[in-house]
PDB file of N, CA and C in Angstrom:
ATOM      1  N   UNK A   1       9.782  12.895  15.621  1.00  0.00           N
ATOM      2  CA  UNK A   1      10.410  12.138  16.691  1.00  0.00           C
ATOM      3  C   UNK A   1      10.228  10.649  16.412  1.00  0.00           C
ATOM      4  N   UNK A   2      10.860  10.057  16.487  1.00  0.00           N
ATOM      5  CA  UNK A   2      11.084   8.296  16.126  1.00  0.00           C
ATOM      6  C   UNK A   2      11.098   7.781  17.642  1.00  0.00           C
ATOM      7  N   UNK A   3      10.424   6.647  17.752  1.00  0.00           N
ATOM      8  CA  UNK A   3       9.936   5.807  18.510  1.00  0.00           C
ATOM      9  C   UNK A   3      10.940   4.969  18.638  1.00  0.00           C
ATOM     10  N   UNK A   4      11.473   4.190  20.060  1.00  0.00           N
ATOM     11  CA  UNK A   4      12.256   3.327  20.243  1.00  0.00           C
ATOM     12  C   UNK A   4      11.817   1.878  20.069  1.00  0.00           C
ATOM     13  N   UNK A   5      10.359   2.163  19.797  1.00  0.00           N
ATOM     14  CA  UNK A   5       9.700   0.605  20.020  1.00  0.00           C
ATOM     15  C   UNK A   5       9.165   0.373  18.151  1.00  0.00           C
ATOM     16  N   UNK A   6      10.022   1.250  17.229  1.00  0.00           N
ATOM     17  CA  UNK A   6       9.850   1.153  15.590  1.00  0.00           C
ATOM     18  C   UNK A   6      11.199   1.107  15.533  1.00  0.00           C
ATOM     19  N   UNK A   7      11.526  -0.397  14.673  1.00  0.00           N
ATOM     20  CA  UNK A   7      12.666  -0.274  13.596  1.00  0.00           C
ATOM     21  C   UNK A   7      12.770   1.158  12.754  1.00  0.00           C
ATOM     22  N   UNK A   8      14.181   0.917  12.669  1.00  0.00           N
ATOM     23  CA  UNK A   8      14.730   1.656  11.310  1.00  0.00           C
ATOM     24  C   UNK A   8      13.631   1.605  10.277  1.00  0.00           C
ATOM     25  N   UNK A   9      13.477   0.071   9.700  1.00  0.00           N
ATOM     26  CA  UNK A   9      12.953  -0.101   8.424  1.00  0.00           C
ATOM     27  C   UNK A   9      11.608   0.585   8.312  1.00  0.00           C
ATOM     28  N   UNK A  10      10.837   0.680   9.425  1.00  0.00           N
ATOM     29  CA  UNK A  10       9.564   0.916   9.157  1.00  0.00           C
ATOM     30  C   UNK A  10       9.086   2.098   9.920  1.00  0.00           C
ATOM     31  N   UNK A  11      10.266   3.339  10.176  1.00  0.00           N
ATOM     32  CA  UNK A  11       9.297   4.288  10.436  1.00  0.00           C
ATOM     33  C   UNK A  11       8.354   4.955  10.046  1.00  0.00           C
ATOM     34  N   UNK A  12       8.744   5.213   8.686  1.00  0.00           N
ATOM     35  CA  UNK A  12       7.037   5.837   7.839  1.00  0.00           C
ATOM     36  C   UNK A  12       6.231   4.728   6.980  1.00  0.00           C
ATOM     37  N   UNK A  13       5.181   5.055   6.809  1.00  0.00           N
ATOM     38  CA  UNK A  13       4.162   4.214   6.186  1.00  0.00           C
ATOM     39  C   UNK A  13       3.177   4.778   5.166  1.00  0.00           C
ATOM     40  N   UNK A  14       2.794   4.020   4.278  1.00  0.00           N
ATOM     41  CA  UNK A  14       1.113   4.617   3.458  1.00  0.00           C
ATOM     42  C   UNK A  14       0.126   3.805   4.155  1.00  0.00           C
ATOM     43  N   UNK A  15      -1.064   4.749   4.040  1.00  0.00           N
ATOM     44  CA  UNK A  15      -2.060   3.720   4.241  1.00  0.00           C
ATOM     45  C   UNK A  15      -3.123   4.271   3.288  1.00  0.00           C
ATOM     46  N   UNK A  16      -3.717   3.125   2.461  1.00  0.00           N
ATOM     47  CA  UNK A  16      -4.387   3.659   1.424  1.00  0.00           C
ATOM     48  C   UNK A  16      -5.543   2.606   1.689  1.00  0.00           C
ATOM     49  N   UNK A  17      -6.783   3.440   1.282  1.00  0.00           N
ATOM     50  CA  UNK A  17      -7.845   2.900   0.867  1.00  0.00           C
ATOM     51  C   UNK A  17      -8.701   3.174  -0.658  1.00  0.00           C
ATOM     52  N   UNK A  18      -8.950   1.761  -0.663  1.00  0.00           N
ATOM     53  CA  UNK A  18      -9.704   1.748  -1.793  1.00  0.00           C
ATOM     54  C   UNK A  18     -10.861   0.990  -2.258  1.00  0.00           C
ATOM     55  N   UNK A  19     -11.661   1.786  -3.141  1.00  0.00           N
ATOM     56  CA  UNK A  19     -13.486   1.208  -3.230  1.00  0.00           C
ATOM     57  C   UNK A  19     -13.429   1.123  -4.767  1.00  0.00           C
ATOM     58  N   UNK A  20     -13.691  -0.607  -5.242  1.00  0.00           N
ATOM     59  CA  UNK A  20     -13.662  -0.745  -6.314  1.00  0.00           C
ATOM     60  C   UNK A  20     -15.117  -0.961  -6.329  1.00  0.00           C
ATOM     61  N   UNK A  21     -15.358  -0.923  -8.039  1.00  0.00           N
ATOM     62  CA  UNK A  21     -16.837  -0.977  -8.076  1.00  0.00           C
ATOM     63  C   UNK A  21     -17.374  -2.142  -8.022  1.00  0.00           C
ATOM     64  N   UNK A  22     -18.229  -2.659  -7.451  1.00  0.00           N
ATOM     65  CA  UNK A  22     -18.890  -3.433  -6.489  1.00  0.00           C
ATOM     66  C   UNK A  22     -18.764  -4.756  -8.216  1.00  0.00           C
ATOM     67  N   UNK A  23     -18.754  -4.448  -8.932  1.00  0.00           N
ATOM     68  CA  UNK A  23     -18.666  -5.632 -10.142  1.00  0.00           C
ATOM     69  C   UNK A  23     -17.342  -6.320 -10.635  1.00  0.00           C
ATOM     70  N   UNK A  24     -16.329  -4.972 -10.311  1.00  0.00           N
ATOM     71  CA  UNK A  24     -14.737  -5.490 -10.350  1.00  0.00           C
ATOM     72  C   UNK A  24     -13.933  -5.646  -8.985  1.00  0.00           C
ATOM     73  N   UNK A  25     -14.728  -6.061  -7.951  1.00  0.00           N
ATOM     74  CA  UNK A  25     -13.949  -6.542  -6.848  1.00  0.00           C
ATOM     75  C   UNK A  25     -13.325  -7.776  -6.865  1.00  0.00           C
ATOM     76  N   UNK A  26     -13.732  -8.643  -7.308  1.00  0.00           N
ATOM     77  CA  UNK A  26     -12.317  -9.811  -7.517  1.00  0.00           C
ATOM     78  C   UNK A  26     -11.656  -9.379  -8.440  1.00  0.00           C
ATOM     79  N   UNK A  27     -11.136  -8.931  -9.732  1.00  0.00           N
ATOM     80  CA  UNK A  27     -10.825  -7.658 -10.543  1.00  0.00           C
ATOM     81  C   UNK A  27      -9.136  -7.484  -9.540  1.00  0.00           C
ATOM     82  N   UNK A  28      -9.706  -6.371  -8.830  1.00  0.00           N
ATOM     83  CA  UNK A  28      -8.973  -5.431  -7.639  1.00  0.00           C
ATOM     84  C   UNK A  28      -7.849  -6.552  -6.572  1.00  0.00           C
ATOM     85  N   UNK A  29      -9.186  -7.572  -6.176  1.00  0.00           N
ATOM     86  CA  UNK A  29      -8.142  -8.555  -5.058  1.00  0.00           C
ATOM     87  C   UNK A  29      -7.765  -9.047  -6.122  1.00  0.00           C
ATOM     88  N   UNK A  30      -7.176  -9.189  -7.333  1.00  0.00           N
ATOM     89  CA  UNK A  30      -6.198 -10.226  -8.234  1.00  0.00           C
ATOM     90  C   UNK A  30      -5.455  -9.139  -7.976  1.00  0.00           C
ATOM     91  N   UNK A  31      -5.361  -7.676  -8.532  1.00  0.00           N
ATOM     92  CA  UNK A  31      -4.667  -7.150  -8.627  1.00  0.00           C
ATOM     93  C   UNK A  31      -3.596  -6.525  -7.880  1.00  0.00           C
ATOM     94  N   UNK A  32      -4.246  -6.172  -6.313  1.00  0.00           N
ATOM     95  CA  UNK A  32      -3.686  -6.480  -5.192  1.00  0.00           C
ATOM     96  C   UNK A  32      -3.151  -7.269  -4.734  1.00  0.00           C
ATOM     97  N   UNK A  33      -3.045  -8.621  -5.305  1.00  0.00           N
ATOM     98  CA  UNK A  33      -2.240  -9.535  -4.624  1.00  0.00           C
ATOM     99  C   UNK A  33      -1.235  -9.964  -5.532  1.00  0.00           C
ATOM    100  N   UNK A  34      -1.800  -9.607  -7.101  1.00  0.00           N
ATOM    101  CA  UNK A  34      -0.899  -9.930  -7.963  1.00  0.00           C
ATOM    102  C   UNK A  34       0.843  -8.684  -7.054  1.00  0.00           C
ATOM    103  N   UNK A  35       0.483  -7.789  -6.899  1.00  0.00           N
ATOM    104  CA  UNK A  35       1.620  -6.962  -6.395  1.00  0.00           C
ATOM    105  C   UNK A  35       2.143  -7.132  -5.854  1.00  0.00           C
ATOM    106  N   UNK A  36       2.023  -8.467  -4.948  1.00  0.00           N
ATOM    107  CA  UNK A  36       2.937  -8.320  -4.535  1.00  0.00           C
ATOM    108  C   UNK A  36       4.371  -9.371  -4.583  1.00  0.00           C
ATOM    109  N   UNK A  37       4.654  -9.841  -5.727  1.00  0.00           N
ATOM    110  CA  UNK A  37       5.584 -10.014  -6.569  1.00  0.00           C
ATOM    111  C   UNK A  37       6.584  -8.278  -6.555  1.00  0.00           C
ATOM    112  N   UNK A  38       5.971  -7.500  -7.323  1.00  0.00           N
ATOM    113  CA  UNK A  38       5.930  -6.042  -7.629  1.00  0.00           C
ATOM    114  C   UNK A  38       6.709  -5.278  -6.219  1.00  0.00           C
ATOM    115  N   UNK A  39       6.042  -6.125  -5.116  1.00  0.00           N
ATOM    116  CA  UNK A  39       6.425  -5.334  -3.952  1.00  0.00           C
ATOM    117  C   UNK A  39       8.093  -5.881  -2.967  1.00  0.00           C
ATOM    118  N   UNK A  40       7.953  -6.921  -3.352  1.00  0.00           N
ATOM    119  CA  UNK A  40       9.427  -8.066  -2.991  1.00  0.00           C
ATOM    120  C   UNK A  40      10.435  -7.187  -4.056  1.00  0.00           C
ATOM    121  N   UNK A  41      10.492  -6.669  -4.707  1.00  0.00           N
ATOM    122  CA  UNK A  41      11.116  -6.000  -5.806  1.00  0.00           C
ATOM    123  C   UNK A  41      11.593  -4.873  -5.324  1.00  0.00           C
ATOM    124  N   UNK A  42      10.917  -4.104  -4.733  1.00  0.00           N
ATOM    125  CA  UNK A  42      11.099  -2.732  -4.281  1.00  0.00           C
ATOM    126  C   UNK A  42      12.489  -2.757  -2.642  1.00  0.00           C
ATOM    127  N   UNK A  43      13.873  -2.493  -2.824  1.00  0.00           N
ATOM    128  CA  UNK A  43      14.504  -2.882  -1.626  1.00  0.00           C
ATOM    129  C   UNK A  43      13.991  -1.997  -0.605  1.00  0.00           C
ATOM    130  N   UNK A  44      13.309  -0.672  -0.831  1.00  0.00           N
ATOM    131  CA  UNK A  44      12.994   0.276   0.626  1.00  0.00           C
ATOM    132  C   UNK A  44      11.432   0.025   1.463  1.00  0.00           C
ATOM    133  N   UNK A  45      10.990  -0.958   0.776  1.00  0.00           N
ATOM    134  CA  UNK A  45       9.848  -1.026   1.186  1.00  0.00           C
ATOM    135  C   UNK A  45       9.541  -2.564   1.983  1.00  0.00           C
ATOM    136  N   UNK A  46       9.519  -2.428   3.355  1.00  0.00           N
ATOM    137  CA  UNK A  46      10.165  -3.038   4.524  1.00  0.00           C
ATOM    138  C   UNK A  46       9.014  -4.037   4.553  1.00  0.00           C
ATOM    139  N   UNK A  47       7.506  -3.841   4.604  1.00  0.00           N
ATOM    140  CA  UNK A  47       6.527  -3.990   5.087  1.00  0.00           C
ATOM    141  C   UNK A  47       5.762  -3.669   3.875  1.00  0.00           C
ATOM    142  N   UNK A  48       4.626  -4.624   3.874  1.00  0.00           N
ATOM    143  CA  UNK A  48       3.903  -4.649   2.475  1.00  0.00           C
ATOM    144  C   UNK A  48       2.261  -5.617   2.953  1.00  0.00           C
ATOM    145  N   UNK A  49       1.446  -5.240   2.951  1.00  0.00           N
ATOM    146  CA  UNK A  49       0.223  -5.734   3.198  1.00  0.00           C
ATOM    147  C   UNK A  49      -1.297  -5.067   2.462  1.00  0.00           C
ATOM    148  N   UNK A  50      -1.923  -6.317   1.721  1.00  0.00           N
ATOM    149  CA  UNK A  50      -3.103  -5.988   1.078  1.00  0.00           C
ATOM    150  C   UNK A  50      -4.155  -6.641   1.357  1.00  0.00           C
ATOM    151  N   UNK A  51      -5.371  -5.396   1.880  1.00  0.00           N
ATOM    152  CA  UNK A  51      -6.376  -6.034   2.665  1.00  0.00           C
ATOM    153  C   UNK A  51      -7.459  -6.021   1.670  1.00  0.00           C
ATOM    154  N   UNK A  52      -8.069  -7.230   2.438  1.00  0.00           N
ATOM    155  CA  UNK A  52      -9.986  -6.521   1.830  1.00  0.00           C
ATOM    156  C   UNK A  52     -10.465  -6.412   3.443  1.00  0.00           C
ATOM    157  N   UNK A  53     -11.233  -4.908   3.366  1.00  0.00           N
ATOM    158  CA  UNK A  53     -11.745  -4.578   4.449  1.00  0.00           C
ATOM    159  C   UNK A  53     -13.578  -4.597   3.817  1.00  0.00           C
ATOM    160  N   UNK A  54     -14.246  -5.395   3.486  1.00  0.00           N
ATOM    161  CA  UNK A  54     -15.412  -5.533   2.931  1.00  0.00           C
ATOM    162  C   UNK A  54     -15.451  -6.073   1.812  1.00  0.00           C
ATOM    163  N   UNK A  55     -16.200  -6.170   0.877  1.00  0.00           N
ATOM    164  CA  UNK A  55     -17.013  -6.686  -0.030  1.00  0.00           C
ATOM    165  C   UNK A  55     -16.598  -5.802  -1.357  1.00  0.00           C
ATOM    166  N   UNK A  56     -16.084  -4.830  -1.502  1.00  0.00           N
ATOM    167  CA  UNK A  56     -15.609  -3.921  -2.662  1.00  0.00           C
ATOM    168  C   UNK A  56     -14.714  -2.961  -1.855  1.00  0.00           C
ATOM    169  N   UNK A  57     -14.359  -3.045  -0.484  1.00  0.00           N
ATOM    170  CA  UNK A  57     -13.199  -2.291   0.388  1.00  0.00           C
ATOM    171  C   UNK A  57     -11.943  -2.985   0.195  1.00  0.00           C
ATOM    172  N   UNK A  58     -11.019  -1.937  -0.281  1.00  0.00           N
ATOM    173  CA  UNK A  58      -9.708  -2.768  -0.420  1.00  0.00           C
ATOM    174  C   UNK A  58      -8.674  -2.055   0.565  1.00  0.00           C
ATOM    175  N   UNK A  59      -7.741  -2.651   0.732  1.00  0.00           N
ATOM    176  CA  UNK A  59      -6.481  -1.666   1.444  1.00  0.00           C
ATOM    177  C   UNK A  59      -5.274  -1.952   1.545  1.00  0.00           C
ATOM    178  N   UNK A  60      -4.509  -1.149   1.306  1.00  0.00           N
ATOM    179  CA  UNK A  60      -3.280  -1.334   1.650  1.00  0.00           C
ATOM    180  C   UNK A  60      -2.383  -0.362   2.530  1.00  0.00           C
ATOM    181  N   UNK A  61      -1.775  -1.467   2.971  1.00  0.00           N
ATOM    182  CA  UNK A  61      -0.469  -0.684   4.292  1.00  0.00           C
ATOM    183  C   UNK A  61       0.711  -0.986   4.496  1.00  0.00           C
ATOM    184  N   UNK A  62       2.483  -0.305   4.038  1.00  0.00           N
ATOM    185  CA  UNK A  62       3.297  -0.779   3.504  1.00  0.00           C
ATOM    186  C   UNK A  62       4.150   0.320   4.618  1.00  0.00           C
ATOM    187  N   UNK A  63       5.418  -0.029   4.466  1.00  0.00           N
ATOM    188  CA  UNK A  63       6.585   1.011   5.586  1.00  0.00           C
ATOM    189  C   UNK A  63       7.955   0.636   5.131  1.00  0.00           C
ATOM    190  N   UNK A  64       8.475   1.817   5.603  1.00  0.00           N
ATOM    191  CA  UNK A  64       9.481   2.120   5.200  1.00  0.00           C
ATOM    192  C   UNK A  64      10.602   2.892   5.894  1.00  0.00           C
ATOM    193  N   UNK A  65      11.965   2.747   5.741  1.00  0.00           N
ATOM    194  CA  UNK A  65      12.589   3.001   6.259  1.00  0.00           C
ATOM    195  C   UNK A  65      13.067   5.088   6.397  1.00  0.00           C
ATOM    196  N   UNK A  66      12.692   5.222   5.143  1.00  0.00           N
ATOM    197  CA  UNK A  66      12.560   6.428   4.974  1.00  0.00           C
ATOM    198  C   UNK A  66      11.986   7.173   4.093  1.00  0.00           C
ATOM    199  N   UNK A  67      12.392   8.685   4.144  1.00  0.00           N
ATOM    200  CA  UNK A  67      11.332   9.483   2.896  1.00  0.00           C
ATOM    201  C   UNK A  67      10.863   9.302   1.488  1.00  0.00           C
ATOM    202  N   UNK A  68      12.681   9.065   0.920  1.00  0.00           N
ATOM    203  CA  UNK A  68      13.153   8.568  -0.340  1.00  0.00           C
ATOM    204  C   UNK A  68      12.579   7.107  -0.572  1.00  0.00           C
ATOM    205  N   UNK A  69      12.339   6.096   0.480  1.00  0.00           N
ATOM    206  CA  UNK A  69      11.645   4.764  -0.313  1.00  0.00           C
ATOM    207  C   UNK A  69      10.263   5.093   0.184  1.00  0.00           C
ATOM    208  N   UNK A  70       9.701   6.184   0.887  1.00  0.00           N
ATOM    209  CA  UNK A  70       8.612   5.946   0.425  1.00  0.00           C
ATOM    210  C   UNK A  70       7.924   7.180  -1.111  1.00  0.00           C
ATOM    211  N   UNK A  71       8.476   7.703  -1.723  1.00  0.00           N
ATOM    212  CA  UNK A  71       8.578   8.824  -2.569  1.00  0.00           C
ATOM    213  C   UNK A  71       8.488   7.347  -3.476  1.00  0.00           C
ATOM    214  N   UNK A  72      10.268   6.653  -3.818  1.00  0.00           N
ATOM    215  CA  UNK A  72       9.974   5.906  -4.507  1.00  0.00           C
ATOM    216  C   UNK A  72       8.992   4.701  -5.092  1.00  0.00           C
ATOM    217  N   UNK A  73       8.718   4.549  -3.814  1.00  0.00           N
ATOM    218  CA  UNK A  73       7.038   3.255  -3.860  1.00  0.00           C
ATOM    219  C   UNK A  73       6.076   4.104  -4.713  1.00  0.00           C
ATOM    220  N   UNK A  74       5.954   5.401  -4.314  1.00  0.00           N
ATOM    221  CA  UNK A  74       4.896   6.295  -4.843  1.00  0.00           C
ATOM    222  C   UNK A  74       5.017   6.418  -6.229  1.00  0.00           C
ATOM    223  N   UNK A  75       6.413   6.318  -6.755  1.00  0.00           N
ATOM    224  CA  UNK A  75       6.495   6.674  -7.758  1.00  0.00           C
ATOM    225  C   UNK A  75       6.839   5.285  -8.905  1.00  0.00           C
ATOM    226  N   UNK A  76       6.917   4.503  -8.157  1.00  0.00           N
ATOM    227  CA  UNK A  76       6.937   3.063  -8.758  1.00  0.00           C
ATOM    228  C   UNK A  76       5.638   1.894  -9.490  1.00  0.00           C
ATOM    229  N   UNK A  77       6.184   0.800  -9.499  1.00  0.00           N
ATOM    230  CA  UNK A  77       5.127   0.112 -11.041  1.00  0.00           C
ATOM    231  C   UNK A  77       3.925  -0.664 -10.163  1.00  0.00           C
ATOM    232  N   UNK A  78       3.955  -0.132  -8.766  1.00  0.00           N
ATOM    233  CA  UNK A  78       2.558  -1.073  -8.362  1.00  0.00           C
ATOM    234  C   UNK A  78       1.728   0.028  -8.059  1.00  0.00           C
ATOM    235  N   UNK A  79       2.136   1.517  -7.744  1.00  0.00           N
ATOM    236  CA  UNK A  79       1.312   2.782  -8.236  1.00  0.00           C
ATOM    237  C   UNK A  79       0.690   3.121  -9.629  1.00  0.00           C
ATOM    238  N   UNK A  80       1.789   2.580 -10.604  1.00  0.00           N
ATOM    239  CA  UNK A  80       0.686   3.447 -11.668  1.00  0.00           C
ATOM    240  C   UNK A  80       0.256   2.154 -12.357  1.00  0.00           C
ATOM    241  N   UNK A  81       0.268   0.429 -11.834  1.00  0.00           N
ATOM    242  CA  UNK A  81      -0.668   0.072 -11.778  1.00  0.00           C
ATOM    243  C   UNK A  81      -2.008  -0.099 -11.049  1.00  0.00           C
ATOM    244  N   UNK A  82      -2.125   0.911 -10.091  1.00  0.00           N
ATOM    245  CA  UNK A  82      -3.284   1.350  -9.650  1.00  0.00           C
ATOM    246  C   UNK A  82      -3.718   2.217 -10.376  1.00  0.00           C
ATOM    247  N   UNK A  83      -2.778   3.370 -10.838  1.00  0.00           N
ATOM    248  CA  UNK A  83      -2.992   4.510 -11.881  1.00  0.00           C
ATOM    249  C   UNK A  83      -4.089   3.601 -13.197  1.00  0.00           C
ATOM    250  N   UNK A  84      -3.233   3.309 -13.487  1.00  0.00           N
ATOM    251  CA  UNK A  84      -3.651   2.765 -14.745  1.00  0.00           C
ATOM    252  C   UNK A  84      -4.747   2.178 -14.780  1.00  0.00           C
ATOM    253  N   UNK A  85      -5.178   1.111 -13.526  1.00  0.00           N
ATOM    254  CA  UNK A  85      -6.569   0.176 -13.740  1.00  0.00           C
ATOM    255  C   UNK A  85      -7.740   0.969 -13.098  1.00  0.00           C
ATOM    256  N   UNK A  86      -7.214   2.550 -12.612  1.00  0.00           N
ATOM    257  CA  UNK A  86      -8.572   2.899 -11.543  1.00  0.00           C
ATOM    258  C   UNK A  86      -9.636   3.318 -12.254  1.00  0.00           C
ATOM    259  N   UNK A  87      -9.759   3.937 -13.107  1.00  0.00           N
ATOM    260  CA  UNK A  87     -11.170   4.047 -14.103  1.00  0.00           C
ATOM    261  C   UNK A  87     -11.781   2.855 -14.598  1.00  0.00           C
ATOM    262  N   UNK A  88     -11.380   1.890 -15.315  1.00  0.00           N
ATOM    263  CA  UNK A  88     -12.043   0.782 -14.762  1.00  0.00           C
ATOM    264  C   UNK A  88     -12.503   0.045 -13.551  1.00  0.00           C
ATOM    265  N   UNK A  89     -11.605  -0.382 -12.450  1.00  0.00           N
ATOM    266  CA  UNK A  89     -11.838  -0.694 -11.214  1.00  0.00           C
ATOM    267  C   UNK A  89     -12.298   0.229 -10.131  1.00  0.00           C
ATOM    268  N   UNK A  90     -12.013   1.072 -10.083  1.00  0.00           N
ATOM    269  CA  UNK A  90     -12.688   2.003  -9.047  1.00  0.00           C
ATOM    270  C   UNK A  90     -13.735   3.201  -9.241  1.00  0.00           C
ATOM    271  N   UNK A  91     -14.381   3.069  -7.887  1.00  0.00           N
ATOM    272  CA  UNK A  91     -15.698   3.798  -7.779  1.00  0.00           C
ATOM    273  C   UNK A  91     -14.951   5.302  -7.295  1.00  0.00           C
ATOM    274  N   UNK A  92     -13.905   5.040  -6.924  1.00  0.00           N
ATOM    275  CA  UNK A  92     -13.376   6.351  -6.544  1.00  0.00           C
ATOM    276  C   UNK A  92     -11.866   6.172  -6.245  1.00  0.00           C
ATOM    277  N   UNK A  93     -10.865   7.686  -6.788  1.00  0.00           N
ATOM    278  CA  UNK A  93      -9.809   7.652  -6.598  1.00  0.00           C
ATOM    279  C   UNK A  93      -9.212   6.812  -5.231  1.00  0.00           C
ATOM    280  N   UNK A  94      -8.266   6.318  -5.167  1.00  0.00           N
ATOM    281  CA  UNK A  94      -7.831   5.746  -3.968  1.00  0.00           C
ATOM    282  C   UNK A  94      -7.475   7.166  -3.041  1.00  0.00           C
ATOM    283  N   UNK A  95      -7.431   6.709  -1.697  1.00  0.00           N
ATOM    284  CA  UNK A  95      -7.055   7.778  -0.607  1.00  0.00           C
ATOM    285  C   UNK A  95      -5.954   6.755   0.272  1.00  0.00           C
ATOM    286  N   UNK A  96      -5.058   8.107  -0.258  1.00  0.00           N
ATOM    287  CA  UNK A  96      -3.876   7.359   0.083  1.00  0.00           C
ATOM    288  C   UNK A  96      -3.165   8.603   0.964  1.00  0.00           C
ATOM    289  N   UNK A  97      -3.018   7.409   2.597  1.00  0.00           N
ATOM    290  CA  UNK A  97      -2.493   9.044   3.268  1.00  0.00           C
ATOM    291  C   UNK A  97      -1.098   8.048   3.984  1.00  0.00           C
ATOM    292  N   UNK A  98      -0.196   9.250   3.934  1.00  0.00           N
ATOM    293  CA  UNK A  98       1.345   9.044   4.574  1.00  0.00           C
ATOM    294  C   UNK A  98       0.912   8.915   5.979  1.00  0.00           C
ATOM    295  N   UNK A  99       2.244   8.230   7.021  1.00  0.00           N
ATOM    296  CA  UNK A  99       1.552   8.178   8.255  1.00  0.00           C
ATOM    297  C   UNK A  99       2.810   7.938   8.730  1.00  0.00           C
ATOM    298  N   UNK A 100       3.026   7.736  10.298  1.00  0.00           N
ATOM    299  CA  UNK A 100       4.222   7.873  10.702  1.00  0.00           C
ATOM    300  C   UNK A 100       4.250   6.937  11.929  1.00  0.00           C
ATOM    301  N   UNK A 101       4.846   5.148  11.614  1.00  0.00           N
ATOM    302  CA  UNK A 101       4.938   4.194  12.695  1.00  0.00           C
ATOM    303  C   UNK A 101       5.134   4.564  14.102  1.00  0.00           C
ATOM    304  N   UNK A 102       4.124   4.614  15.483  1.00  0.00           N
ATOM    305  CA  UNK A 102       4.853   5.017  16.829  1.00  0.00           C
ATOM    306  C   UNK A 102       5.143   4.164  17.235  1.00  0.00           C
ATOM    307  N   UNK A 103       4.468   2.769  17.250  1.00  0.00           N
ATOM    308  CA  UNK A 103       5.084   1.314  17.820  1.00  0.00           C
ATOM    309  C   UNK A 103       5.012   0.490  17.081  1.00  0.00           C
ATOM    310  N   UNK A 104       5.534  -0.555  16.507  1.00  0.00           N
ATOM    311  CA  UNK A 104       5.754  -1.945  16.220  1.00  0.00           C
ATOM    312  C   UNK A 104       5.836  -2.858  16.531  1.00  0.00           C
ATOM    313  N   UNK A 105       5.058  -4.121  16.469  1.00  0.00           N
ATOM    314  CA  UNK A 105       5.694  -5.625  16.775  1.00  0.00           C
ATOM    315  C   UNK A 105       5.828  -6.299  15.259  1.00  0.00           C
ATOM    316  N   UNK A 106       7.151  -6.883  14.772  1.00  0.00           N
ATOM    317  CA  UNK A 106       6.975  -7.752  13.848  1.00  0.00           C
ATOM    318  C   UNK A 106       7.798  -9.124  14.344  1.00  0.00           C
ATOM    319  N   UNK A 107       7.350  -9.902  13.751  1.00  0.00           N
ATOM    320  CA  UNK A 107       7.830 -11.365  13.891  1.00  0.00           C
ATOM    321  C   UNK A 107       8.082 -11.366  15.610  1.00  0.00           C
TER     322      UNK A 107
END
């Protein structure tokens, strides 16, 4: 069921967390922020935000208009550059869970 108080663009979402190892945490925030170049690129992906929630806590939370852009984000070049740098940078796989916008405020 879709919410009247969520855009189109951003009914579904990821929300991922991630724990880099406490020596490559600036490492991680370059890399996270380097993306988001990576993420202006992507047309289905509405909403794009990279946190540090601590000291080696990273996160990100991005939305989308639908299934297919978020499949494609998943399957795109700022994923398997997480792919790619997480044995070096991380203490543990990222946890990355789908989620589904009920309200919104943007701008």
């Amino acid at each position: 069921m879709t919410s009247t108080s969520v855009p189109e663009s951003t009914r579904l979402g990821l929300l991922a967390r991630i724990e880099a190892k406490p020596e490559h945490a600036d490492e991680v925030q370059e890399l996270l922020t380097g993306a988001l170049a990576l993420a202006r690129q992507e047309p289905g992906t509405s909403v794009w935000f990279a946190l540090r929630l601590g000291p080696a806590t990273f996160g990100v939370f991005d939305a989308f208009g639908n299934e297919e852009a978020r499949t494609a984000h998943l399957q795109g070049p700022i994923a398997a550059a997480l792919t790619e740098n997480a044995p070096k940078l991380f203490a543990a796989p990222p946890e990355i869970v789908p989620v589904e916008i009920l309200a919104a405020k943007l701008a």
